[in-house]
PDB file of N, CA and C in Angstrom:
ATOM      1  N   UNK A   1      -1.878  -3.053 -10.902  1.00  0.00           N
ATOM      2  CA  UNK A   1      -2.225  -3.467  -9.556  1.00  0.00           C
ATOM      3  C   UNK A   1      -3.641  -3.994  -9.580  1.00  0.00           C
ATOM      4  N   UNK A   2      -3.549  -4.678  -8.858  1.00  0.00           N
ATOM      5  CA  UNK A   2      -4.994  -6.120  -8.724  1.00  0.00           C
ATOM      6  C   UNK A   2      -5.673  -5.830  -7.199  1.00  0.00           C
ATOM      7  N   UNK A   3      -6.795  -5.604  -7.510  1.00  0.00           N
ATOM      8  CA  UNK A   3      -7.733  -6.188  -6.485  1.00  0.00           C
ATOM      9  C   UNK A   3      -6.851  -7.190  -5.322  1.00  0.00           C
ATOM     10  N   UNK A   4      -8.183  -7.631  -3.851  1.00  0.00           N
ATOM     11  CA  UNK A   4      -7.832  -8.449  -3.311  1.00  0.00           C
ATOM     12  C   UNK A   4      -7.333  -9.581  -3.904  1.00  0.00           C
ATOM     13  N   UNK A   5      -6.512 -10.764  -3.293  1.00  0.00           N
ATOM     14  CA  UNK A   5      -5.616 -12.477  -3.792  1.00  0.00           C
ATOM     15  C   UNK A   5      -6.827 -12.676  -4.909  1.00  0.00           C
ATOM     16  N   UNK A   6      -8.208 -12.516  -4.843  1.00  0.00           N
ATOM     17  CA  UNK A   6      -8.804 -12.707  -6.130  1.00  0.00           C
ATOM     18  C   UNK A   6      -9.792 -11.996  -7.264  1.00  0.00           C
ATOM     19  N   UNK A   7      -8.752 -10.730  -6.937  1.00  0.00           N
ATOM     20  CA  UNK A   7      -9.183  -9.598  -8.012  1.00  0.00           C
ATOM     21  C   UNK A   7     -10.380  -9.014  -7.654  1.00  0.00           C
ATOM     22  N   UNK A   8     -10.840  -9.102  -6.027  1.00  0.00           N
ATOM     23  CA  UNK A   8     -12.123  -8.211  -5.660  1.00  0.00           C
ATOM     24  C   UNK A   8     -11.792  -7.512  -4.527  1.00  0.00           C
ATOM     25  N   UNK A   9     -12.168  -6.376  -3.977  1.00  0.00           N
ATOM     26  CA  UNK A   9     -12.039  -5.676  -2.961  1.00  0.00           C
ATOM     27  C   UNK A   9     -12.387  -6.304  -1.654  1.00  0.00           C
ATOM     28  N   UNK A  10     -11.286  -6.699  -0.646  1.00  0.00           N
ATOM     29  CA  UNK A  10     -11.632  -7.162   0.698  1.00  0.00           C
ATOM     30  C   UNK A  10     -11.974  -6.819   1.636  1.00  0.00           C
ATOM     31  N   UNK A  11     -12.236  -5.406   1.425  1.00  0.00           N
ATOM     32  CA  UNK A  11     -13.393  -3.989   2.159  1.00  0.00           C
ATOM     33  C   UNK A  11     -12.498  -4.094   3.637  1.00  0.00           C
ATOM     34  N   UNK A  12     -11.130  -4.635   3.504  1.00  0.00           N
ATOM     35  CA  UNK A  12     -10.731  -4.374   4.849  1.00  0.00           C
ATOM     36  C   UNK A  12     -10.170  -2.968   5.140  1.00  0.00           C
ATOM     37  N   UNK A  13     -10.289  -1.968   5.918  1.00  0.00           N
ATOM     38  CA  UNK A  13      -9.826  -0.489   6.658  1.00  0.00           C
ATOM     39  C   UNK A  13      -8.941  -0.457   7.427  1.00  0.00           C
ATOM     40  N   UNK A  14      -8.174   0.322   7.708  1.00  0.00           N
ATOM     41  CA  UNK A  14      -6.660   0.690   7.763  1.00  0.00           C
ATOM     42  C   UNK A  14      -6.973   2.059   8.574  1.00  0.00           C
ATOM     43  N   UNK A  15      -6.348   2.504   9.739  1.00  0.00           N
ATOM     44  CA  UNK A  15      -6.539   3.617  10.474  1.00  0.00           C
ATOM     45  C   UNK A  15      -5.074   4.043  10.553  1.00  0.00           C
ATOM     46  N   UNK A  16      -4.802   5.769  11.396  1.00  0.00           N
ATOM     47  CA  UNK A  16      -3.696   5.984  11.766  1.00  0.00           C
ATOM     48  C   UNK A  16      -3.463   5.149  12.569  1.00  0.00           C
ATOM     49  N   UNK A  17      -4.038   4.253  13.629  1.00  0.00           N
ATOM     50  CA  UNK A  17      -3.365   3.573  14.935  1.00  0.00           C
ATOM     51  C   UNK A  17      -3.046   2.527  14.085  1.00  0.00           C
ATOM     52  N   UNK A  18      -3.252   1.676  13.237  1.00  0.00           N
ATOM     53  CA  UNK A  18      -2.794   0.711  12.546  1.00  0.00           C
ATOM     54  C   UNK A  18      -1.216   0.695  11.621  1.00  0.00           C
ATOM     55  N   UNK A  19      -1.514   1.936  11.008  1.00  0.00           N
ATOM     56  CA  UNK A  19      -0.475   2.241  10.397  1.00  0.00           C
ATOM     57  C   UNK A  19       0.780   3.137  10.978  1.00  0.00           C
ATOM     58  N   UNK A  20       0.858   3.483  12.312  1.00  0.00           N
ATOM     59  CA  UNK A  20       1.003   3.889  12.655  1.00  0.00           C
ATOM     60  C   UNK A  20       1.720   5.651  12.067  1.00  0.00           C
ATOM     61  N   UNK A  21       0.712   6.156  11.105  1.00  0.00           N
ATOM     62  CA  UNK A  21       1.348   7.134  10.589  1.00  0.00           C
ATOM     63  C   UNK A  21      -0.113   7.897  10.016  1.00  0.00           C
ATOM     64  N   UNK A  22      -0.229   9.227   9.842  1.00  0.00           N
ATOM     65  CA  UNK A  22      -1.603   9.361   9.179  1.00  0.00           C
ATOM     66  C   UNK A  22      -2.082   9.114   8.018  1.00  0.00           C
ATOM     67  N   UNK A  23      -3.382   9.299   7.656  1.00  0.00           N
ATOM     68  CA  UNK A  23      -4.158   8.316   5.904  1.00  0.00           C
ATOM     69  C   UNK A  23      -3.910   9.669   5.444  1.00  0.00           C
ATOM     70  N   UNK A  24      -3.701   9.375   3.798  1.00  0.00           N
ATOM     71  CA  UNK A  24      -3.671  11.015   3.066  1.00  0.00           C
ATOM     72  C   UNK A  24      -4.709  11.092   3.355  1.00  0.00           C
ATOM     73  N   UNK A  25      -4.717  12.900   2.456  1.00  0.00           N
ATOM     74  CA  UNK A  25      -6.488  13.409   2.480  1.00  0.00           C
ATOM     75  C   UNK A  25      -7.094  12.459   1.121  1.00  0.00           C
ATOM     76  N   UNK A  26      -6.350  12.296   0.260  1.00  0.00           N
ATOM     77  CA  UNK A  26      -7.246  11.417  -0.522  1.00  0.00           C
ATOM     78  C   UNK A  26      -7.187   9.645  -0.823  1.00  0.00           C
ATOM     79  N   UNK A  27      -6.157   9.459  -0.475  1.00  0.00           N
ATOM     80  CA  UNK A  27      -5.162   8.089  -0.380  1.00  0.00           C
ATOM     81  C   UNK A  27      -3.828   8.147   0.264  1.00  0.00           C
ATOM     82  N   UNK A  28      -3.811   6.413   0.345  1.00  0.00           N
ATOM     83  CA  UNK A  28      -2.656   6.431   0.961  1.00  0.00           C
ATOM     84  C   UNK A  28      -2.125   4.775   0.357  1.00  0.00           C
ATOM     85  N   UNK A  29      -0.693   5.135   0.157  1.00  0.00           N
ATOM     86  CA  UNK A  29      -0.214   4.056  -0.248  1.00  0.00           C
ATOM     87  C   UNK A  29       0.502   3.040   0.705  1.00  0.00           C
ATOM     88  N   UNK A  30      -0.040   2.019   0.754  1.00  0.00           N
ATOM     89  CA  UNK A  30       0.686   1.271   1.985  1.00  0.00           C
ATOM     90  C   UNK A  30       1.644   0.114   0.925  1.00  0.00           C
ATOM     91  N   UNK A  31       3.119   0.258   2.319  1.00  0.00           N
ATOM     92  CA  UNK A  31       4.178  -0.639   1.588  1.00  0.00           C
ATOM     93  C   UNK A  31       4.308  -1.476   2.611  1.00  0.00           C
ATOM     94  N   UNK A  32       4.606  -2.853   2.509  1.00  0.00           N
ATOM     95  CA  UNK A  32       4.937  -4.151   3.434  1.00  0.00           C
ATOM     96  C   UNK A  32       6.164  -4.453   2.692  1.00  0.00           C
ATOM     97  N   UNK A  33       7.065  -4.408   3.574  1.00  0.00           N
ATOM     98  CA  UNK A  33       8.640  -4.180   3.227  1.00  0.00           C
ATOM     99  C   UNK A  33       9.084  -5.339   4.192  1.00  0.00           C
ATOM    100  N   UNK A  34      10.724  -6.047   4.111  1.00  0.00           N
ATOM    101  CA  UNK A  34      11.508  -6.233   4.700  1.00  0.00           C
ATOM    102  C   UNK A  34      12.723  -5.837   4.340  1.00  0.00           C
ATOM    103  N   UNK A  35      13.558  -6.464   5.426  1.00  0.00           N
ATOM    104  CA  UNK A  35      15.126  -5.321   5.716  1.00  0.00           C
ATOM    105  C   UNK A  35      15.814  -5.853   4.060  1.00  0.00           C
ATOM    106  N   UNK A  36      15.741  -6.971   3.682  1.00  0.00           N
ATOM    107  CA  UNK A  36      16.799  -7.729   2.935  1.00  0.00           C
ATOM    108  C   UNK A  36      15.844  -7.439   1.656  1.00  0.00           C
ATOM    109  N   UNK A  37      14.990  -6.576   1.417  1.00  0.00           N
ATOM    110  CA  UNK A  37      13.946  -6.840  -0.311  1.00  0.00           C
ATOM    111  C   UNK A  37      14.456  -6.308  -0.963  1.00  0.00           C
ATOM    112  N   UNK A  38      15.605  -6.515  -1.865  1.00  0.00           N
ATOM    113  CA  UNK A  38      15.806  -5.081  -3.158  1.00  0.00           C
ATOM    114  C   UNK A  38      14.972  -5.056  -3.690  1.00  0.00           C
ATOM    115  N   UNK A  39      13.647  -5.545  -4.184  1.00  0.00           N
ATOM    116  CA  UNK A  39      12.549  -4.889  -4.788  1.00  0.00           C
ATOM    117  C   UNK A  39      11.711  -3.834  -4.065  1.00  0.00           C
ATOM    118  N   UNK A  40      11.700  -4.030  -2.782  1.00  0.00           N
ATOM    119  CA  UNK A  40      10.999  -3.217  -1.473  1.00  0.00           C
ATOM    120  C   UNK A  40      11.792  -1.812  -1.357  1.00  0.00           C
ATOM    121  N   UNK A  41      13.217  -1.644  -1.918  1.00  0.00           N
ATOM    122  CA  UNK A  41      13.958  -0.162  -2.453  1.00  0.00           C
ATOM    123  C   UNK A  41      12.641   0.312  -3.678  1.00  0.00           C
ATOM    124  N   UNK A  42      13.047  -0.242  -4.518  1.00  0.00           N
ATOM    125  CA  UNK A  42      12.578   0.422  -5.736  1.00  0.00           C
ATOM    126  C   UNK A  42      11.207   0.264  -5.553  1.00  0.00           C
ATOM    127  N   UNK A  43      10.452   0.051  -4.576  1.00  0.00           N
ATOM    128  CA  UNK A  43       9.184   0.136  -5.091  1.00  0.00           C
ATOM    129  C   UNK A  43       9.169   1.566  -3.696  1.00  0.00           C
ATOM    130  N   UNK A  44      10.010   1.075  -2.753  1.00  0.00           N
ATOM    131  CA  UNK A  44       9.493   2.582  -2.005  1.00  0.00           C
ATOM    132  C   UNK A  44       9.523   3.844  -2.916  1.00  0.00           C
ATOM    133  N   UNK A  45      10.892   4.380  -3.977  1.00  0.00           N
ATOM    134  CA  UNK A  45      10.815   5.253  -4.603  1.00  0.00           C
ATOM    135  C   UNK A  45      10.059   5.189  -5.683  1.00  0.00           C
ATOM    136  N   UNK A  46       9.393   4.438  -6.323  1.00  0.00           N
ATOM    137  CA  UNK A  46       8.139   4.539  -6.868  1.00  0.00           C
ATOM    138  C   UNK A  46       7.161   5.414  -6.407  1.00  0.00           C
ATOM    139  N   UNK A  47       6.811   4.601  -5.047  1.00  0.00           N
ATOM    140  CA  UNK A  47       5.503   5.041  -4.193  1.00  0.00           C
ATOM    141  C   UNK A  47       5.516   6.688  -3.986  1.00  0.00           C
ATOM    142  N   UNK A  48       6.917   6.809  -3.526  1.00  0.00           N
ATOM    143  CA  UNK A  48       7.540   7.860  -2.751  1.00  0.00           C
ATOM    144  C   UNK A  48       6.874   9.087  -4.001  1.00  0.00           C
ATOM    145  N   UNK A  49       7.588   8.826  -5.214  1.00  0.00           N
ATOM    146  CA  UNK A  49       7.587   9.561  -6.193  1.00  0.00           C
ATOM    147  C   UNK A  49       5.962   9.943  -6.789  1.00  0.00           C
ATOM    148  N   UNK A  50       5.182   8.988  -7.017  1.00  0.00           N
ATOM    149  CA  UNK A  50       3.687   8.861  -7.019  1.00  0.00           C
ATOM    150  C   UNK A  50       3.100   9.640  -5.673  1.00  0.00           C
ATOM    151  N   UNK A  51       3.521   9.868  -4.484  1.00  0.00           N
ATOM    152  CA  UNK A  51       2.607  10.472  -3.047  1.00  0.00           C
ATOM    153  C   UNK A  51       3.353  11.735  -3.837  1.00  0.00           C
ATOM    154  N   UNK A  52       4.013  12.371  -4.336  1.00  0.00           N
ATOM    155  CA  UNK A  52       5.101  13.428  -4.319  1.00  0.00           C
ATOM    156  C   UNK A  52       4.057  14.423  -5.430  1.00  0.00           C
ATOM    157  N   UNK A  53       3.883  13.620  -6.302  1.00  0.00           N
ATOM    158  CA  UNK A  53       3.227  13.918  -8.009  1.00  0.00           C
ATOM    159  C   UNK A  53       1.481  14.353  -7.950  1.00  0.00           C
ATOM    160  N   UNK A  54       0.834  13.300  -6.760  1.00  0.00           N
ATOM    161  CA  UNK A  54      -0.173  13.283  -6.743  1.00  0.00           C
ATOM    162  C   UNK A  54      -0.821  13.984  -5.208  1.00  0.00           C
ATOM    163  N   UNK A  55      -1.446  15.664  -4.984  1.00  0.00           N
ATOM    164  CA  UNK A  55      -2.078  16.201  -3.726  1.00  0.00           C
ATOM    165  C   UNK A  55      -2.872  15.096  -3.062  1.00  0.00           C
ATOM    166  N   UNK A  56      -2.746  15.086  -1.945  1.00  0.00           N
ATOM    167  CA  UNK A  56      -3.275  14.762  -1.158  1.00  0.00           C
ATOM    168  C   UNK A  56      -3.112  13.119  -1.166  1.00  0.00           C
ATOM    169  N   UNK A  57      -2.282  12.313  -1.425  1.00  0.00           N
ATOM    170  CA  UNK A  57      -1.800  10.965  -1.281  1.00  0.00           C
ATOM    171  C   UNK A  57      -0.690  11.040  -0.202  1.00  0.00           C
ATOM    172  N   UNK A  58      -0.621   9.815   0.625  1.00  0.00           N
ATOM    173  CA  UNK A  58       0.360   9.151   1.203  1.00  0.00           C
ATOM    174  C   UNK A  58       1.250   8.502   1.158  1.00  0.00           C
ATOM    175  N   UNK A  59       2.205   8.167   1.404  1.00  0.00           N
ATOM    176  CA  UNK A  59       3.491   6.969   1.626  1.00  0.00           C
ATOM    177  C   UNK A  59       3.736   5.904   2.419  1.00  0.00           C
ATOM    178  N   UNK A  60       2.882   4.918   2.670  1.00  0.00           N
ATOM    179  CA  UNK A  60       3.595   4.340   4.408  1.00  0.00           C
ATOM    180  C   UNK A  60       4.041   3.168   4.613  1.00  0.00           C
ATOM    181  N   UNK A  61       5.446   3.243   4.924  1.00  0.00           N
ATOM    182  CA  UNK A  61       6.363   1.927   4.522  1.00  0.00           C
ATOM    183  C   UNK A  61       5.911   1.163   5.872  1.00  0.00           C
ATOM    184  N   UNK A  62       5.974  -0.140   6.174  1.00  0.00           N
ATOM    185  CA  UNK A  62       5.676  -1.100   7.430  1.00  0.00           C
ATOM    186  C   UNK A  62       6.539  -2.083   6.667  1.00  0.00           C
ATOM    187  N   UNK A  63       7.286  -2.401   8.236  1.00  0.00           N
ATOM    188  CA  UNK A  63       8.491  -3.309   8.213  1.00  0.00           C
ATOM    189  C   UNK A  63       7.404  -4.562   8.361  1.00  0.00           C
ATOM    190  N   UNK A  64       7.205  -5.449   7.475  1.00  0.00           N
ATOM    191  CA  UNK A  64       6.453  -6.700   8.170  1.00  0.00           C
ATOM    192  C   UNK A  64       6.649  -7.320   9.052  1.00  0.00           C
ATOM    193  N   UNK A  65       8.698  -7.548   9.224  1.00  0.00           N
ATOM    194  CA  UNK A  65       8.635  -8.402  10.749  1.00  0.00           C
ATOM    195  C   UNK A  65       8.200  -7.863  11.692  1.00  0.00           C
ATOM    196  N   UNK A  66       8.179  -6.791  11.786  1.00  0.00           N
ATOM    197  CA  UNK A  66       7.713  -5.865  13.132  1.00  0.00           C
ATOM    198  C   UNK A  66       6.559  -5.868  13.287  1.00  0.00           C
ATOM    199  N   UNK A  67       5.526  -6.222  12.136  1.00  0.00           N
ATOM    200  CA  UNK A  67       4.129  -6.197  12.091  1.00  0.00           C
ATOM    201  C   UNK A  67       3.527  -7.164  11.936  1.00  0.00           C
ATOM    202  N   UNK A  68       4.139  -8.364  12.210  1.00  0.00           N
ATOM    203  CA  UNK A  68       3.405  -9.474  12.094  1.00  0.00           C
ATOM    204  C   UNK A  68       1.728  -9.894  12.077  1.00  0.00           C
ATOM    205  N   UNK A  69       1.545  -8.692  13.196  1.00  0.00           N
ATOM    206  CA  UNK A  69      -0.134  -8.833  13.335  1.00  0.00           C
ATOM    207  C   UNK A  69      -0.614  -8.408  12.520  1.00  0.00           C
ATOM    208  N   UNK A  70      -0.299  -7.469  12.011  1.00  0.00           N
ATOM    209  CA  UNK A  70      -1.175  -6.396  10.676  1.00  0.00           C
ATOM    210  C   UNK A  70      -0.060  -7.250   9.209  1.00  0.00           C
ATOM    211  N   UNK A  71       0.702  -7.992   9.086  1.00  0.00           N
ATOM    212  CA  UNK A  71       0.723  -8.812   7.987  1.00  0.00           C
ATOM    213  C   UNK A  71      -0.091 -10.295   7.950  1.00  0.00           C
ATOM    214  N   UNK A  72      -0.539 -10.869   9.261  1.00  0.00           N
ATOM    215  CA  UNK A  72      -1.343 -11.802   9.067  1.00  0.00           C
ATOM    216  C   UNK A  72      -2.856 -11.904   9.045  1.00  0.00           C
ATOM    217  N   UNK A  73      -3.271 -10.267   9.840  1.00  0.00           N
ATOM    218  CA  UNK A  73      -4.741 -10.034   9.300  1.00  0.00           C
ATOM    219  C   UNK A  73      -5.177  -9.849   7.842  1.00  0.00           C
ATOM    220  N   UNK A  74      -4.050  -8.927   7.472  1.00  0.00           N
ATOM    221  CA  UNK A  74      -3.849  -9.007   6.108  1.00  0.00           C
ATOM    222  C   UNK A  74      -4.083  -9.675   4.781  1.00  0.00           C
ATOM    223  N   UNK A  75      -2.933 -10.444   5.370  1.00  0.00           N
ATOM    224  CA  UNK A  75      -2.929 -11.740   4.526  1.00  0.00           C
ATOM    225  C   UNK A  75      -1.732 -11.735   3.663  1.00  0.00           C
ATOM    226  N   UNK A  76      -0.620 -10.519   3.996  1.00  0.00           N
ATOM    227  CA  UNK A  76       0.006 -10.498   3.164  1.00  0.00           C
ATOM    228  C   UNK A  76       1.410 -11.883   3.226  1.00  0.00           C
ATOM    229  N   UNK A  77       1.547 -12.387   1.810  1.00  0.00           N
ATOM    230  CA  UNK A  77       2.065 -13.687   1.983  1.00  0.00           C
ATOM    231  C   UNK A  77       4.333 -13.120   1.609  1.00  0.00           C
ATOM    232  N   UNK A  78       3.777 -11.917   1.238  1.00  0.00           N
ATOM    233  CA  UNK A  78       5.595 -11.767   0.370  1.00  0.00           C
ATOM    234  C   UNK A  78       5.453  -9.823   0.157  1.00  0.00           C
ATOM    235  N   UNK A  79       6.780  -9.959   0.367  1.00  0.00           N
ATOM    236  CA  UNK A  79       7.387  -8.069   0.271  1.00  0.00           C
ATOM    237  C   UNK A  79       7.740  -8.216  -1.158  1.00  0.00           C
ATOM    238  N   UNK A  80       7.242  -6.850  -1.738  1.00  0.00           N
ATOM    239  CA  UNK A  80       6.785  -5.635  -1.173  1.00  0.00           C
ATOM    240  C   UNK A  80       5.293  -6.253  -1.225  1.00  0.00           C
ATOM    241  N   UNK A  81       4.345  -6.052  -0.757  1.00  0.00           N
ATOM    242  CA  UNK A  81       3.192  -5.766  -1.117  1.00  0.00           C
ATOM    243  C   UNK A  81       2.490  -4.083  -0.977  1.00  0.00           C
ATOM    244  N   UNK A  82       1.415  -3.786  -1.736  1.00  0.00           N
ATOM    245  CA  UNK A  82       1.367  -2.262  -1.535  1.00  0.00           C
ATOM    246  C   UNK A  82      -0.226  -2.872  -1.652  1.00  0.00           C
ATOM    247  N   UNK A  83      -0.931  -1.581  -0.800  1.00  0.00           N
ATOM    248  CA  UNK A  83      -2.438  -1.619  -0.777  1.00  0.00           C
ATOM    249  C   UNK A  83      -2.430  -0.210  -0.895  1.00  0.00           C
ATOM    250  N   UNK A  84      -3.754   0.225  -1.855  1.00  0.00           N
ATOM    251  CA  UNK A  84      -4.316   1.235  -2.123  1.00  0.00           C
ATOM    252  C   UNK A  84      -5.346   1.659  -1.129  1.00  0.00           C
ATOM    253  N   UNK A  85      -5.137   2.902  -0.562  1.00  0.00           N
ATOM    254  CA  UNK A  85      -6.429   2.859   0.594  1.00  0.00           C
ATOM    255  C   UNK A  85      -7.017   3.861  -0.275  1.00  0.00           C
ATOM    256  N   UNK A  86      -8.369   4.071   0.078  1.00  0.00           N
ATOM    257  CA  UNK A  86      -9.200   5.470   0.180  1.00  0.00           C
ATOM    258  C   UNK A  86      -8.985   6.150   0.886  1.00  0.00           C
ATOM    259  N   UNK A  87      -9.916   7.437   1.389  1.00  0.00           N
ATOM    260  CA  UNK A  87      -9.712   8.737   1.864  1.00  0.00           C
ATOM    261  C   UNK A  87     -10.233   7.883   3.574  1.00  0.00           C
ATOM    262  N   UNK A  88     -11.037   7.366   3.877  1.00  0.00           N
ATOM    263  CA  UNK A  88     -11.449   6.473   4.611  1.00  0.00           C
ATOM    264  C   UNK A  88     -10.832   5.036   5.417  1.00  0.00           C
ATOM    265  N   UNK A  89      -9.430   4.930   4.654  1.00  0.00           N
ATOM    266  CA  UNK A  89      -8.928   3.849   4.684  1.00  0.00           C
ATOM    267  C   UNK A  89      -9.144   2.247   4.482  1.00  0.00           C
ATOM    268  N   UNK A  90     -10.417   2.583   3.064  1.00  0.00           N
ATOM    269  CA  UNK A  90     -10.471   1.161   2.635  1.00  0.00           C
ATOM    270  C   UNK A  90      -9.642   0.457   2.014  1.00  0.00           C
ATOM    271  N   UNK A  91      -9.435  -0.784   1.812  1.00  0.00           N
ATOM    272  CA  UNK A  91      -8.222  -1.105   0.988  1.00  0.00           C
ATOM    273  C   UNK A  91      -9.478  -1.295  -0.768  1.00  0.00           C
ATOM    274  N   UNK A  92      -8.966  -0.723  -1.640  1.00  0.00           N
ATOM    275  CA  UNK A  92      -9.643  -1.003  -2.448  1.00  0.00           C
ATOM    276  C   UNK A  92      -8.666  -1.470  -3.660  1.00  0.00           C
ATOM    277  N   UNK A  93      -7.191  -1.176  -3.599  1.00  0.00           N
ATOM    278  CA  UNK A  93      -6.567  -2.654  -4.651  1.00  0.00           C
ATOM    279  C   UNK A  93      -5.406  -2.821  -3.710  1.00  0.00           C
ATOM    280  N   UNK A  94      -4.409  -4.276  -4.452  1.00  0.00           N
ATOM    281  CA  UNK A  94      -3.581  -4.729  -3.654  1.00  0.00           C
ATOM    282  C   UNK A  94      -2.785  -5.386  -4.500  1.00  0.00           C
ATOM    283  N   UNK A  95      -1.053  -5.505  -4.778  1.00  0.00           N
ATOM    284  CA  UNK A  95      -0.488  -5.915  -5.153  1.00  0.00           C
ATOM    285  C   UNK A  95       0.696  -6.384  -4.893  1.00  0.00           C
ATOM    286  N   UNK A  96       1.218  -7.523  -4.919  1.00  0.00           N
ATOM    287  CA  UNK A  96       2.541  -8.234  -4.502  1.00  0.00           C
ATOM    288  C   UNK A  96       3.731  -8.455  -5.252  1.00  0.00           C
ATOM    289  N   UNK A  97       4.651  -7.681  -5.186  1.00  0.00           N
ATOM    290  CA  UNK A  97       5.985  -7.483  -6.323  1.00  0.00           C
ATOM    291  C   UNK A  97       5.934  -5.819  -6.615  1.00  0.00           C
ATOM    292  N   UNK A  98       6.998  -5.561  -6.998  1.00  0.00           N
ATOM    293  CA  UNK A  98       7.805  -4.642  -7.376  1.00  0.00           C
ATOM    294  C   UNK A  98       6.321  -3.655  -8.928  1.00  0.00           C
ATOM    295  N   UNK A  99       6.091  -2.273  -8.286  1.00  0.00           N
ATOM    296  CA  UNK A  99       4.758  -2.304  -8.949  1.00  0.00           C
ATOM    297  C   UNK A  99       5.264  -1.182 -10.192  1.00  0.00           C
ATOM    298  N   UNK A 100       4.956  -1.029 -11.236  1.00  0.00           N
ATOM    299  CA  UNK A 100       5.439  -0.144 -12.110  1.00  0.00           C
ATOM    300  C   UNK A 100       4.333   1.406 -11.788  1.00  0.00           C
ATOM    301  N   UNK A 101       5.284   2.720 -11.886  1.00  0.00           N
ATOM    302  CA  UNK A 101       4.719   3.561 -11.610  1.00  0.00           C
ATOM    303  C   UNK A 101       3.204   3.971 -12.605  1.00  0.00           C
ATOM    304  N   UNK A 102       3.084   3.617 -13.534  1.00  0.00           N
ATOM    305  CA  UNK A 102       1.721   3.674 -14.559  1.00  0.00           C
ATOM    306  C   UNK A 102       0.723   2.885 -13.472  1.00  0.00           C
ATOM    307  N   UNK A 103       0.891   1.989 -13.025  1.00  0.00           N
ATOM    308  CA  UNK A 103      -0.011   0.790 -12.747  1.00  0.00           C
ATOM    309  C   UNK A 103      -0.343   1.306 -11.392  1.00  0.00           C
ATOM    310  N   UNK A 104       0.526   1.819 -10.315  1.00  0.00           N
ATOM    311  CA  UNK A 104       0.257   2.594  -9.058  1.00  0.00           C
ATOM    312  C   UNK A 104      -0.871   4.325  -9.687  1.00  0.00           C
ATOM    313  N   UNK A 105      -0.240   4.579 -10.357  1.00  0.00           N
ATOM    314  CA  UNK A 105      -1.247   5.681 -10.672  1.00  0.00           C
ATOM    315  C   UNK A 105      -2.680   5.552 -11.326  1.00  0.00           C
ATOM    316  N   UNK A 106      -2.907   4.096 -11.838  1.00  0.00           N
ATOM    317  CA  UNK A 106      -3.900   3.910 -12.503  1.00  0.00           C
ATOM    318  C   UNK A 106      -4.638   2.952 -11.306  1.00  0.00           C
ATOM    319  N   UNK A 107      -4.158   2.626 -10.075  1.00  0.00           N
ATOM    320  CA  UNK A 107      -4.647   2.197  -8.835  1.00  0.00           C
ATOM    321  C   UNK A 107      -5.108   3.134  -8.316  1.00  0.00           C
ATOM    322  N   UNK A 108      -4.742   4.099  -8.120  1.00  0.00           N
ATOM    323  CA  UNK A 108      -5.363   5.505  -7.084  1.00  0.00           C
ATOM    324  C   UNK A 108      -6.702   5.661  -7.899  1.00  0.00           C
ATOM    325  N   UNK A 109      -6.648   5.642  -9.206  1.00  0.00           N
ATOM    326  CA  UNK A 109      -7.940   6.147  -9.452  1.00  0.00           C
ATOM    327  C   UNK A 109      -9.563   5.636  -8.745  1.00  0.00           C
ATOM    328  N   UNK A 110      -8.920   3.888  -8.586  1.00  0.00           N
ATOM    329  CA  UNK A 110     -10.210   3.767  -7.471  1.00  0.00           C
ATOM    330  C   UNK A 110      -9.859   4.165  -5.991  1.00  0.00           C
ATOM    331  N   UNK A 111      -9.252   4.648  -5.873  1.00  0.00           N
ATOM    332  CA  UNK A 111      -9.048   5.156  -4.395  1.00  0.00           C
ATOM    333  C   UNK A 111      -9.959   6.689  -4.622  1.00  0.00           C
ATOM    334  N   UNK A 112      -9.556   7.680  -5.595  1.00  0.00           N
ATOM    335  CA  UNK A 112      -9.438   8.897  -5.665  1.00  0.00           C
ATOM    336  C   UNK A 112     -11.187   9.423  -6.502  1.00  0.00           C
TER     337      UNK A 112
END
């Protein structure tokens, strides 16, 4: 998993009212999903499995059509995308496609 579209942190923050769900205590994994993604399956049980493995991490799936506003502040261009927050809800990496579980766990570390 990569940084912001050009491999640097876009220092953008993420709240419960945004996400509409709470930030872990140490991270939180955000998913931008639609109804029709078979990659947006397998990457939820990825995520799912990684918040499960790792105290104090999150899970939080967002339907993009429904979120249009928080996918175009974003910037997100294609499902799945996943953002790594901090304890704070910074986004500090971000990735688009189906993410392998090594590469999500080696993302938290700048979260964590």
């Amino acid at each position: 998993m990569r940084s912001g579209q050009d491999g640097t942190d876009d220092g953008a923050r993420l709240g419960a009212a945004e996400l509409g769900a709470p930030l872990g205590e140490r991270a939180t994994l955000v998913q931008f999903s639609s109804a029709f993604c078979q990659p947006c399956r397998a990457t939820r049980r990825v995520l799912d499995e990684v918040a499960r493995m790792v105290d104090g991490v999150a899970h939080v799936e967002i339907d993009a059509e429904a979120r249009l506003d928080l996918v175009r502040g974003l910037g997100v261009v294609r499902t799945p995308t996943v953002l790594v927050l901090d304890a704070g809800g910074r986004v500090v990496r971000r990735a688009a496609g189906q993410p392998r579980k090594a590469d999500v766990i080696a993302a938290l570390g700048a979260a964590i």
